[in-house]
C-alpha atoms as a PDB file:
ATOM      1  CA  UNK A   1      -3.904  94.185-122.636  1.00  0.00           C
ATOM      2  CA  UNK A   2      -7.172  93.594-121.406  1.00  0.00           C
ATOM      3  CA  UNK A   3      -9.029  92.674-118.261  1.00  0.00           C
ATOM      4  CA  UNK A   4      -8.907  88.818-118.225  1.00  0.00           C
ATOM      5  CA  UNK A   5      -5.287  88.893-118.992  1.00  0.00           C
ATOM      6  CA  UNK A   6      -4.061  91.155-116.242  1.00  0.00           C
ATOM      7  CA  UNK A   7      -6.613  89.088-113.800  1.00  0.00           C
ATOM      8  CA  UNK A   8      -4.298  86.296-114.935  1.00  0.00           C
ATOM      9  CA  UNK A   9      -1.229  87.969-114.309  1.00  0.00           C
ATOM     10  CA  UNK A  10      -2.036  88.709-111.149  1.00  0.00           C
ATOM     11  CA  UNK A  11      -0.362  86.602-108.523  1.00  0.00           C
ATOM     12  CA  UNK A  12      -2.065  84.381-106.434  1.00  0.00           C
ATOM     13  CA  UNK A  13      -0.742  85.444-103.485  1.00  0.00           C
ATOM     14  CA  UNK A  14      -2.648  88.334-103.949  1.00  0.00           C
ATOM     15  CA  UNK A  15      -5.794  87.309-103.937  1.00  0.00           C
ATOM     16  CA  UNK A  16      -8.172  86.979-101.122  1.00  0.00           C
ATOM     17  CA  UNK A  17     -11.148  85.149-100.596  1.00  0.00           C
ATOM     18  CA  UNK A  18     -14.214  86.341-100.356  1.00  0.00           C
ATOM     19  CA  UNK A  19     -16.228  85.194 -97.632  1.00  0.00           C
ATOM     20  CA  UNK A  20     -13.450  85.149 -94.932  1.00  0.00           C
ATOM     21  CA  UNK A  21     -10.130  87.193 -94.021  1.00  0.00           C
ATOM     22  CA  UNK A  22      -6.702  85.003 -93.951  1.00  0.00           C
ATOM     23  CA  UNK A  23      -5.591  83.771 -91.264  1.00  0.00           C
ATOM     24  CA  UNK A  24      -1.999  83.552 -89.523  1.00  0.00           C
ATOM     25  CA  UNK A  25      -3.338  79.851 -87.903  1.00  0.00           C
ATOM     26  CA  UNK A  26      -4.539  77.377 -90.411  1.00  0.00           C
ATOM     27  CA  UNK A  27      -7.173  75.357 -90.134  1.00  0.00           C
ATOM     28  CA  UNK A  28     -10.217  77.235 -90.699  1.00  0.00           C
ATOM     29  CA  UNK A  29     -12.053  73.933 -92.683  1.00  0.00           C
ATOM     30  CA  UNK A  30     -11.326  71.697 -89.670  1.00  0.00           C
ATOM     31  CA  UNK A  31     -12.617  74.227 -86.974  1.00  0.00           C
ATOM     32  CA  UNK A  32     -15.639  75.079 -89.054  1.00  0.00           C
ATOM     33  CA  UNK A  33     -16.652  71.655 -89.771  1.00  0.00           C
ATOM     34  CA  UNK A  34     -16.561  70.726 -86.166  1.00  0.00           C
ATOM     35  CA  UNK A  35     -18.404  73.359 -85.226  1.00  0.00           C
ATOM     36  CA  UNK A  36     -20.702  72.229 -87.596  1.00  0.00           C
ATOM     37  CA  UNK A  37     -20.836  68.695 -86.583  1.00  0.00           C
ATOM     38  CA  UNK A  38     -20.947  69.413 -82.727  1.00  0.00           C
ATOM     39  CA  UNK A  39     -24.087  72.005 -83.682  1.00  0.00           C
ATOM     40  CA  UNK A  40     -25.681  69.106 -85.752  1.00  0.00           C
ATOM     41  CA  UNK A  41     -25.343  66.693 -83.081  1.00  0.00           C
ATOM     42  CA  UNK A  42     -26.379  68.258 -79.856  1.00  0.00           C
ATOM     43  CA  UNK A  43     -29.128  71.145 -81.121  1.00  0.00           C
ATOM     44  CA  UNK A  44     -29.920  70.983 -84.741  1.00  0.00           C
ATOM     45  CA  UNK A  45     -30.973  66.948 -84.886  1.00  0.00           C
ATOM     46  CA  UNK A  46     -32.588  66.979 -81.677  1.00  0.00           C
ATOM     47  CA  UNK A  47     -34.638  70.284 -82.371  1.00  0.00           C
ATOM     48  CA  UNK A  48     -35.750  68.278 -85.521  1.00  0.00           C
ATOM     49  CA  UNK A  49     -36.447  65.586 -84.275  1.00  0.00           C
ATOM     50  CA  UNK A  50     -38.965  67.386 -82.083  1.00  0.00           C
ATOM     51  CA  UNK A  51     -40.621  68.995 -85.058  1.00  0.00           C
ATOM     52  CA  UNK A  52     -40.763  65.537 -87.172  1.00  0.00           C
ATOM     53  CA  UNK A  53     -42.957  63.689 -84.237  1.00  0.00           C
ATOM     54  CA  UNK A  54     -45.086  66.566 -84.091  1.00  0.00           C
ATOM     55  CA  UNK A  55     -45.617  66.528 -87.868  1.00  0.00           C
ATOM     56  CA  UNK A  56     -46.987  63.432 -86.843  1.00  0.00           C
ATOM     57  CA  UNK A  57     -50.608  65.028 -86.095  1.00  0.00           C
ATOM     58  CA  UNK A  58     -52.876  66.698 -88.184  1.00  0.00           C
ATOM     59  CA  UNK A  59     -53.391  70.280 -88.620  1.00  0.00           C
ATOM     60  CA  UNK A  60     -56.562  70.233 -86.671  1.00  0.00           C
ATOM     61  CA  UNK A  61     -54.654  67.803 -83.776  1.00  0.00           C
ATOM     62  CA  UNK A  62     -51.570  69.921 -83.665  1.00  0.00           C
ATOM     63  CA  UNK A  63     -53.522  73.002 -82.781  1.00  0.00           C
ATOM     64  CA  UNK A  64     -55.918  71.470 -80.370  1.00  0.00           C
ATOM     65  CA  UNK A  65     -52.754  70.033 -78.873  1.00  0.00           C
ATOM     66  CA  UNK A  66     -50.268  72.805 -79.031  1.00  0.00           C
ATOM     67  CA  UNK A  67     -53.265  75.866 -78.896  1.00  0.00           C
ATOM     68  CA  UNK A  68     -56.073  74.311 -76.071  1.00  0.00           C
ATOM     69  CA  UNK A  69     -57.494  76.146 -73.436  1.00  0.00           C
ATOM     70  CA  UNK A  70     -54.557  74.285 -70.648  1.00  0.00           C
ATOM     71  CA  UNK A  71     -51.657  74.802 -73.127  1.00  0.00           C
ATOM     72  CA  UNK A  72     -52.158  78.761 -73.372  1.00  0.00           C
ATOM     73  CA  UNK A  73     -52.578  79.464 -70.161  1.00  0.00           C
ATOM     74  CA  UNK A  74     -48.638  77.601 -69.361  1.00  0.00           C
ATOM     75  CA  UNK A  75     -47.993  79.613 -72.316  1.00  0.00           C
ATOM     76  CA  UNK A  76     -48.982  82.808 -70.314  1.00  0.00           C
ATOM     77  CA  UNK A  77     -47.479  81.712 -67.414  1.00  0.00           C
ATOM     78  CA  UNK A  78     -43.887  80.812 -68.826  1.00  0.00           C
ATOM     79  CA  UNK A  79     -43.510  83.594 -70.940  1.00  0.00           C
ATOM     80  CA  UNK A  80     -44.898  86.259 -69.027  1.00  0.00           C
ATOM     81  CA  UNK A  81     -42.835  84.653 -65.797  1.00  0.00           C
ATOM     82  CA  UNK A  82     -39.635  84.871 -67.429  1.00  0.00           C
ATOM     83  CA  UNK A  83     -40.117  88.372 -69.099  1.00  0.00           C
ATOM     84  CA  UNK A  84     -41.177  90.138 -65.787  1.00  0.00           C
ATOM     85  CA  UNK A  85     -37.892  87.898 -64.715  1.00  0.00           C
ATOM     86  CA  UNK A  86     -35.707  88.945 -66.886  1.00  0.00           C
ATOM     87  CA  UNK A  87     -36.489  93.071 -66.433  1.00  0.00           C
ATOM     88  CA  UNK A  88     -35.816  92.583 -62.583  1.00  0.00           C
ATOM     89  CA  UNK A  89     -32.889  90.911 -63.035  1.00  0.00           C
ATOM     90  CA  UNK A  90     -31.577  93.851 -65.631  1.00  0.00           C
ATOM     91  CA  UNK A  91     -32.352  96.139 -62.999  1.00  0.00           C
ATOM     92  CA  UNK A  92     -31.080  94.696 -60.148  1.00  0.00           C
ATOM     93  CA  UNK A  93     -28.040  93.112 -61.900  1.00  0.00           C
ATOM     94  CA  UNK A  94     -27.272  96.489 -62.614  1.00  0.00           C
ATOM     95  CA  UNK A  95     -26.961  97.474 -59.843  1.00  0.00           C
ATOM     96  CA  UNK A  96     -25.334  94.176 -57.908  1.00  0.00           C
ATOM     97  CA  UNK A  97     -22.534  94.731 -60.594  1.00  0.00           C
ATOM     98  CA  UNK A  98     -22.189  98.135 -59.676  1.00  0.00           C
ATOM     99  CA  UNK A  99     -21.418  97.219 -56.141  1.00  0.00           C
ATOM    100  CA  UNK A 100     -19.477  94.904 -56.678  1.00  0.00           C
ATOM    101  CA  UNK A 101     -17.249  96.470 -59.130  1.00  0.00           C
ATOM    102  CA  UNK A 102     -16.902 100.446 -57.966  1.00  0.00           C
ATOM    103  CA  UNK A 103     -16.875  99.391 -54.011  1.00  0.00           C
ATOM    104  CA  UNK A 104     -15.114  97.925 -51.600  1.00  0.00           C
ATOM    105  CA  UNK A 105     -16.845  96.944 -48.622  1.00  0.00           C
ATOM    106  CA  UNK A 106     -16.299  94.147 -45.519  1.00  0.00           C
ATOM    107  CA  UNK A 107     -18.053  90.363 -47.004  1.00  0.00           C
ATOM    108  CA  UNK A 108     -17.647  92.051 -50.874  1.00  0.00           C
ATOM    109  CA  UNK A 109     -15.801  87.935 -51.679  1.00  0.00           C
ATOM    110  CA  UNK A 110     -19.147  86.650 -49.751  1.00  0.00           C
ATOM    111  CA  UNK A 111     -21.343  88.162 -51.710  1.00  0.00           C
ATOM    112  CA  UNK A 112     -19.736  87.874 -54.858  1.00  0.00           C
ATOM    113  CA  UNK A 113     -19.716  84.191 -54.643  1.00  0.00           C
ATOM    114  CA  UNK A 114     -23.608  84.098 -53.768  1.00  0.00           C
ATOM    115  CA  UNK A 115     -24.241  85.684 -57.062  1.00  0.00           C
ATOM    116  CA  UNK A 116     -22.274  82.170 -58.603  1.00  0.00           C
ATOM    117  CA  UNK A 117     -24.308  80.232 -56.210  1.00  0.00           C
ATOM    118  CA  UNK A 118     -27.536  79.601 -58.599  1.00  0.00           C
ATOM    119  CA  UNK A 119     -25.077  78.092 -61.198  1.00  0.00           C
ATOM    120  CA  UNK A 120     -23.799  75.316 -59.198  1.00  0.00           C
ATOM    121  CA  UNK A 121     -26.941  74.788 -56.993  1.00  0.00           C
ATOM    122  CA  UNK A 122     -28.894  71.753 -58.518  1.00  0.00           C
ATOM    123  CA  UNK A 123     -32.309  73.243 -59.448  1.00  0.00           C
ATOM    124  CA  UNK A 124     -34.542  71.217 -57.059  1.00  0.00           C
ATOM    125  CA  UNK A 125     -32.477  72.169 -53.823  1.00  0.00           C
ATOM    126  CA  UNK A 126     -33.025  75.701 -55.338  1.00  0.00           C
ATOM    127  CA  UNK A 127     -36.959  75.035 -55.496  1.00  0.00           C
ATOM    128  CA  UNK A 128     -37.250  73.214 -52.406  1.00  0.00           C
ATOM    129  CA  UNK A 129     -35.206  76.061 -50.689  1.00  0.00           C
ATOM    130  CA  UNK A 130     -37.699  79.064 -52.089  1.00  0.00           C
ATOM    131  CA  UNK A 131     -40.562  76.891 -51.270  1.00  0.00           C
ATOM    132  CA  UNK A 132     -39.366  76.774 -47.322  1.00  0.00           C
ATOM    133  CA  UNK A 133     -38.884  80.587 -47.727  1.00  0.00           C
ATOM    134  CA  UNK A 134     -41.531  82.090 -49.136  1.00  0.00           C
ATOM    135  CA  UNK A 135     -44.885  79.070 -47.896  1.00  0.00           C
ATOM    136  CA  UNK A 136     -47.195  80.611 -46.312  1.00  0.00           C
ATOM    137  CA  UNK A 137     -45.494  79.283 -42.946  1.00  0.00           C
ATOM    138  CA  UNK A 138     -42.108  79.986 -44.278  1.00  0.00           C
ATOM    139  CA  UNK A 139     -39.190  81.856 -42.747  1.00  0.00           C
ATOM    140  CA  UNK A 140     -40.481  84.753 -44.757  1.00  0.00           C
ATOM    141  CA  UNK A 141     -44.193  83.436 -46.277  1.00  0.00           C
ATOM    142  CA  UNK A 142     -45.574  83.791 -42.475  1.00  0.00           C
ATOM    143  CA  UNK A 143     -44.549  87.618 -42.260  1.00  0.00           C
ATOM    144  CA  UNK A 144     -46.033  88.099 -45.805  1.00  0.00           C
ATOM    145  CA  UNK A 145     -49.057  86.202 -45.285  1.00  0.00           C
ATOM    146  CA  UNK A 146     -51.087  88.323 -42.541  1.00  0.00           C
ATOM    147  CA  UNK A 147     -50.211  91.766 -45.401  1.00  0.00           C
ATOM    148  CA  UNK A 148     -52.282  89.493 -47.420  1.00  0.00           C
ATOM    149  CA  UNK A 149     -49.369  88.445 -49.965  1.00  0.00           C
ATOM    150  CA  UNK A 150     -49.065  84.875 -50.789  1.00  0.00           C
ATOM    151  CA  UNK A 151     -45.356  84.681 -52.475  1.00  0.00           C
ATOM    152  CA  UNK A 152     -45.849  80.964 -52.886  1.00  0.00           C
ATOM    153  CA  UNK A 153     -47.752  78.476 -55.052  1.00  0.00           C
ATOM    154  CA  UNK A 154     -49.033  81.187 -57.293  1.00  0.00           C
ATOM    155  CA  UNK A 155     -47.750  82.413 -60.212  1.00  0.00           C
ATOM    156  CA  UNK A 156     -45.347  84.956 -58.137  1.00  0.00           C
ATOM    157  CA  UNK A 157     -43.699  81.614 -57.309  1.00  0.00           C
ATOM    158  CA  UNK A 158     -43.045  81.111 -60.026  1.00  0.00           C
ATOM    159  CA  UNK A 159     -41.446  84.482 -60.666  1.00  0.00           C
ATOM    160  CA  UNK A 160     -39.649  84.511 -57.770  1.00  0.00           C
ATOM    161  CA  UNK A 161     -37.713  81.435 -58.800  1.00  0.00           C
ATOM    162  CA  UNK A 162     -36.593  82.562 -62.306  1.00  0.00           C
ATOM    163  CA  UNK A 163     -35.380  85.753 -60.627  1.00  0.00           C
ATOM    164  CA  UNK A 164     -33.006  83.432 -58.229  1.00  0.00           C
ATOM    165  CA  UNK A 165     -31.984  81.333 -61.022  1.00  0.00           C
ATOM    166  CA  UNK A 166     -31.456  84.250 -63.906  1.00  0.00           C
ATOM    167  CA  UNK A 167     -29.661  86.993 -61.732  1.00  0.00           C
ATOM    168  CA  UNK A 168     -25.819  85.527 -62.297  1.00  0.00           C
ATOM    169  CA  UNK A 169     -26.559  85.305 -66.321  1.00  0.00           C
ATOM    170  CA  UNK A 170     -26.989  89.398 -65.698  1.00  0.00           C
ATOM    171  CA  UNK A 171     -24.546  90.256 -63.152  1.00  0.00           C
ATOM    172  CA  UNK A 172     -21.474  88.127 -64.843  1.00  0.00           C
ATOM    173  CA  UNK A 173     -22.410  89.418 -68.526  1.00  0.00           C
ATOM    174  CA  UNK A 174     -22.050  92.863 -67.433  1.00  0.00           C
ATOM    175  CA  UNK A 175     -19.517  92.946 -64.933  1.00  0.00           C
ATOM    176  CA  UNK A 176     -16.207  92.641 -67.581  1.00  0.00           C
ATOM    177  CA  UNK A 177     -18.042  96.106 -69.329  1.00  0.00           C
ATOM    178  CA  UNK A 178     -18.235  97.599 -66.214  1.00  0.00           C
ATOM    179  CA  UNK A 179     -14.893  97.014 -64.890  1.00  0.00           C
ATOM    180  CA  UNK A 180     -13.289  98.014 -68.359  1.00  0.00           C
ATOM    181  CA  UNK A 181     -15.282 101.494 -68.150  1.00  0.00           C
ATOM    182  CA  UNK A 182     -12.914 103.490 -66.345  1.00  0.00           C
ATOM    183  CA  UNK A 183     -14.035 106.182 -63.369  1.00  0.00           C
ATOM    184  CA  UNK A 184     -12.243 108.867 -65.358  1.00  0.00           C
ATOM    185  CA  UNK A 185     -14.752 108.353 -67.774  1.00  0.00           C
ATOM    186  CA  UNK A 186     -17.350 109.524 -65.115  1.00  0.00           C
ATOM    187  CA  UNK A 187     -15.456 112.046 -63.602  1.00  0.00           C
ATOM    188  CA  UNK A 188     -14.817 114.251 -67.044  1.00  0.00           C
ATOM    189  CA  UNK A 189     -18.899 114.163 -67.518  1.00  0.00           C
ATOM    190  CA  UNK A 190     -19.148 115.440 -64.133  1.00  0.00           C
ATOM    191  CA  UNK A 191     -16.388 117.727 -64.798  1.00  0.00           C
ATOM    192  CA  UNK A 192     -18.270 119.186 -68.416  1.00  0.00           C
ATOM    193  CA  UNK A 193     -21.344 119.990 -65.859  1.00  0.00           C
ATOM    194  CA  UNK A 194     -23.857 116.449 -66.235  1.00  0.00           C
ATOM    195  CA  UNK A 195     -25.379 115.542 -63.514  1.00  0.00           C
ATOM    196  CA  UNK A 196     -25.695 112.002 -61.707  1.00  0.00           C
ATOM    197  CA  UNK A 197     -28.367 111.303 -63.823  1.00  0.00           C
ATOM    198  CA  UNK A 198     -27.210 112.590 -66.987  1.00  0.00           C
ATOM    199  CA  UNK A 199     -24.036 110.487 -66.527  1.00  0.00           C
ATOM    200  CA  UNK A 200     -25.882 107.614 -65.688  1.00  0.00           C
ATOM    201  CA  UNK A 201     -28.073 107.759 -68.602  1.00  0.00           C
ATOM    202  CA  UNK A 202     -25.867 109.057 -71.313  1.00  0.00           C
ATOM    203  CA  UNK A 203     -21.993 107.832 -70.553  1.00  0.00           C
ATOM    204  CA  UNK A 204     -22.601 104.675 -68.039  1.00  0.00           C
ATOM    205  CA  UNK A 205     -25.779 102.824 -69.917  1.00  0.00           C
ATOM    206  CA  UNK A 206     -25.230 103.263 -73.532  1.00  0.00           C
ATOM    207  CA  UNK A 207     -21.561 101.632 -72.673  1.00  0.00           C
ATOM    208  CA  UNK A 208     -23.332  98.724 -70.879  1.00  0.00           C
ATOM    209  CA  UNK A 209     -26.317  98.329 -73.318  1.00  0.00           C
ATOM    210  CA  UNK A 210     -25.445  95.316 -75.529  1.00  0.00           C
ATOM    211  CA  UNK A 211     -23.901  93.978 -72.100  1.00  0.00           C
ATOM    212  CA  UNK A 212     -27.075  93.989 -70.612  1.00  0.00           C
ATOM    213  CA  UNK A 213     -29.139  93.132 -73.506  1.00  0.00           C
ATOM    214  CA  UNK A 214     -27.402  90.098 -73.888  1.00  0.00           C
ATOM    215  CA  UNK A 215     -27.592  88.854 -70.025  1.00  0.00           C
ATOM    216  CA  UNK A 216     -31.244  90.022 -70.470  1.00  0.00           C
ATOM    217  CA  UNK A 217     -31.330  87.721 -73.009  1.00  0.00           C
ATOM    218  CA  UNK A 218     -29.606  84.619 -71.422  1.00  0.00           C
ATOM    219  CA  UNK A 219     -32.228  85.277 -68.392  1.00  0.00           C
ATOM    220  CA  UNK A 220     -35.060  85.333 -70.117  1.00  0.00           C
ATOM    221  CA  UNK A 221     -34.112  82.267 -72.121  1.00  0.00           C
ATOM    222  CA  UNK A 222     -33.145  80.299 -69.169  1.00  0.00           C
ATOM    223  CA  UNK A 223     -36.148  81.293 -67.348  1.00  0.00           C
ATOM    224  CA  UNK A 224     -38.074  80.009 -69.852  1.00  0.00           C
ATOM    225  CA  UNK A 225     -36.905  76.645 -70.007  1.00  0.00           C
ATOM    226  CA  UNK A 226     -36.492  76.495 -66.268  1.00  0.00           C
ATOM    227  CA  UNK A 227     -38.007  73.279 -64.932  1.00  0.00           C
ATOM    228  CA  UNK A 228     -36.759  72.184 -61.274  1.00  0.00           C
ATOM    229  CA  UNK A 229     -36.804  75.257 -59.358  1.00  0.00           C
ATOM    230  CA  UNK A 230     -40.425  76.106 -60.391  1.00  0.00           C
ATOM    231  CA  UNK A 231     -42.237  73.217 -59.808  1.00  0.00           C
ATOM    232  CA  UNK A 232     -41.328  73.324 -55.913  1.00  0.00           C
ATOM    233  CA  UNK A 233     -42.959  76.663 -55.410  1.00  0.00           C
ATOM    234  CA  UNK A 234     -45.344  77.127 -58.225  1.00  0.00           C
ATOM    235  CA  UNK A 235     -48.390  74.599 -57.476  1.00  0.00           C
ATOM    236  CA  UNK A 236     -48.936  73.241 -60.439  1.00  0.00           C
ATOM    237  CA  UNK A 237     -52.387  74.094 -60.939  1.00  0.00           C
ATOM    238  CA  UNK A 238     -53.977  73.988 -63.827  1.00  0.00           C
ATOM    239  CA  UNK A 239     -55.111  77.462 -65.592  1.00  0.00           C
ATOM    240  CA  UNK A 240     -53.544  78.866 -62.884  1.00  0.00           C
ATOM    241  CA  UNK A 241     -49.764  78.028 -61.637  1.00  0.00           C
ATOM    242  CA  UNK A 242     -48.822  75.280 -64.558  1.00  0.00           C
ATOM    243  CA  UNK A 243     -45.698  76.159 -66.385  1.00  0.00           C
ATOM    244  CA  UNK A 244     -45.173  74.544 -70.163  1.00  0.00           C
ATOM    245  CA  UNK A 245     -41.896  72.654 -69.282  1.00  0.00           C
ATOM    246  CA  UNK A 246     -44.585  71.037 -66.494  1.00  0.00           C
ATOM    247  CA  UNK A 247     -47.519  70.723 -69.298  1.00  0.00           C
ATOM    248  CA  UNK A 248     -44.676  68.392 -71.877  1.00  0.00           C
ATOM    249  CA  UNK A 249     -44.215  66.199 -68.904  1.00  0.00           C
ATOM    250  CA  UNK A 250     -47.261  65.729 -68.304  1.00  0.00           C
ATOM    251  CA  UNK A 251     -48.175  65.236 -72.089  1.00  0.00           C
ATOM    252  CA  UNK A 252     -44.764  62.543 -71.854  1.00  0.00           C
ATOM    253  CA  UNK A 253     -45.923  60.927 -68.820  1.00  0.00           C
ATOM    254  CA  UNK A 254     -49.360  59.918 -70.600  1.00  0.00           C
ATOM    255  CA  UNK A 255     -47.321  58.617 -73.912  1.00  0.00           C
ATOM    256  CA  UNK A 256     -48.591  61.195 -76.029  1.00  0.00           C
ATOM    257  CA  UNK A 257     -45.433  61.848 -77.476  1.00  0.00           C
ATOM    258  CA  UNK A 258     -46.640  64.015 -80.641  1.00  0.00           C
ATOM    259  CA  UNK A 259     -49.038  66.090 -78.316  1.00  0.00           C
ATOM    260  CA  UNK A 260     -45.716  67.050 -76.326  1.00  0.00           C
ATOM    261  CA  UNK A 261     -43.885  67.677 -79.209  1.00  0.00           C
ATOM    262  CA  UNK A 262     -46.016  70.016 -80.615  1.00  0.00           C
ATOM    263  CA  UNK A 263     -46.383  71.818 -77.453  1.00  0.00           C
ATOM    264  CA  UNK A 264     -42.528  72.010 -77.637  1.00  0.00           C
ATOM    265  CA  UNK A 265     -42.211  72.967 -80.923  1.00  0.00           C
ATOM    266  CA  UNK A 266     -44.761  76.443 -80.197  1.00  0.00           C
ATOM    267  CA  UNK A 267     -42.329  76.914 -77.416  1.00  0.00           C
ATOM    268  CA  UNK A 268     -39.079  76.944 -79.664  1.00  0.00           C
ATOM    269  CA  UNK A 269     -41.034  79.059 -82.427  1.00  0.00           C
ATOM    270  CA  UNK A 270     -41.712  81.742 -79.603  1.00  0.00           C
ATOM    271  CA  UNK A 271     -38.208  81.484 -77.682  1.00  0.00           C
ATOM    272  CA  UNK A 272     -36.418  81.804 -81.575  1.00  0.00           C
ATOM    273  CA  UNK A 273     -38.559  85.110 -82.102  1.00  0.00           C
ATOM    274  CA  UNK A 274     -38.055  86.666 -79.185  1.00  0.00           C
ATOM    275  CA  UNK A 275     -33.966  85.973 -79.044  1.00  0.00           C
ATOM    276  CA  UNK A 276     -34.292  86.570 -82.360  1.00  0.00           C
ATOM    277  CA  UNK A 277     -35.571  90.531 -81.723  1.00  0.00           C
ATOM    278  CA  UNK A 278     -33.310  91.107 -78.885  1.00  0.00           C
ATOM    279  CA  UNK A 279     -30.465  89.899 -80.585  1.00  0.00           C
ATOM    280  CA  UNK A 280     -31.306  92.253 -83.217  1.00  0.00           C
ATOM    281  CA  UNK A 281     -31.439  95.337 -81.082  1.00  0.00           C
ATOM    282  CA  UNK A 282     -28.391  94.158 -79.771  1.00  0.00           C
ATOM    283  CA  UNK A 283     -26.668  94.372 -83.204  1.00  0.00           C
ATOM    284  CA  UNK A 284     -28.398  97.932 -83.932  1.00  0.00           C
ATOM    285  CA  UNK A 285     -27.133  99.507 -80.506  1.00  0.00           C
ATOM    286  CA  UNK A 286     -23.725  98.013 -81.295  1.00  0.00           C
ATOM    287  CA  UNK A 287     -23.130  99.552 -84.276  1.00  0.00           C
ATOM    288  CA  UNK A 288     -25.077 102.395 -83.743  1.00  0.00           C
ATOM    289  CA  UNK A 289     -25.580 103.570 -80.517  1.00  0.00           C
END
């Protein structure tokens, strides 16, 4: 009997597909082609339609639009701003989560609802509110302004506000890992003669590191399309305090649609590679760490 004929025999109970796993609930097609349609809708036709009405310019327009002198420095300025906001937030998110998960202490509810409050605060009141803060006559811009620091209408501004708004994507990403890593876990490496800081570094943040790597991620990515709460406290200067989002309103405001769009477009390149790498070293310490 050959091959083919015991493939034939074979019942077809017994065979299993090969790009999924069965499923006690049907209705894997119907899921999948929402999913599909919803994605198709609301990010992959709009993202397209971005990059069609830049294809509208030349070469030689695109980059003079998407690559001038104005359009690099936002590019500086947003990606830079959200990076150095995105590595504060990992640290200090650490460490908010770790308070608020291993302690109890009098206004713990308090301050665990502040860390929610960036999510439901619109993002003007959240720029207007920094701006009354940290001006140079301020609540606390007139006690940094005689040290010589101006926190306001600068470029640390601008930092300052994707901090406020990126913390919760940190705190809430890791605070399920935390609370599922269990103090006995910390008390047998103190009992097999680690340290504080051996613990810390070799039981407490390899456990939390695609945790963190993934709020990291979320901050940096909504820092980097943050609009409202910037433009209160940056300035808005030119080659100095101008943030992209800012630049493709501008570019909008003065009809040049295509000029826009291709500044948008460089912006969704460079967001898509960098997600892109830190999703990946998400996936490696996952499987391998």
């Amino acid at each position: 009997m050959t091959a083919d004929s015991l493939a034939a025999q074979r019942p077809a109970a017994a065979r299993r597909p090969l790009f999924r796993r069965r499923s006690a609930i049907p209705g894997f097609g119907l899921t999948l082609g929402m999913t599909l349609s919803i994605l198709s809708l609301v990010v992959l036709i709009p993202l397209s339609a971005v990059a069609l009405k830049a294809a509208e310019l030349s070469p030689s327009e695109f980059v003079a639009a998407a690559f001038s002198e104005r359009a690099l420095a936002a590019y500086r300025l947003t990606f830079g701003a959200a990076l150095v906001a995105a590595i504060a937030n990992g640290v200090f998110g650490v460490l908010t989560t770790w308070a608020l998960v291993r302690y109890e202490f009098p206004g713990k509810t308090i301050i665990n609802a502040l860390v929610d409050l960036p999510f439901a605060l619109p993002t003007a009141v959240a720029g207007i509110a920094l701006a009354t803060l940290y001006a140079p006559n301020g609540w606390i811009g007139q006690f940094l302004t005689p040290l010589g620091i101006k926190a306001a209408y600068n470029p640390v501004g601008v930092t300052i506000a994707l901090i406020f708004i990126g913390l919760p994507f940190v705190v809430r990403t890791i605070e399920p890992v935390m609370r599922d890593l269990s103090a006995d876990v910390e008390e047998a490496s103190a009992s097999l003669g680690a340290g504080r800081l051996q613990t810390i570094w070799r039981v407490i943040l390899p456990a939390l590191g695609p945790a963190w790597l993934t709020g990291f991620a979320m901050a940096f990515a909504r820092g980097v399309g943050e609009y409202g709460s910037v433009i209160f406290i940056a300035g808005n200067m030119p080659y100095k305090s101008e943030i992209a989002p800012l630049l493709i309103i501008i570019q909008l405001e003065q009809f040049q649609y295509a000029q826009a769009a291709s500044i948008a477009v460089v912006m969704l390149v460079v967001s898509f590679l960098m997600l892109f790498v830190i999703n990946a070293i998400q996936a490696f310490s996952r499987r391998f760490v």
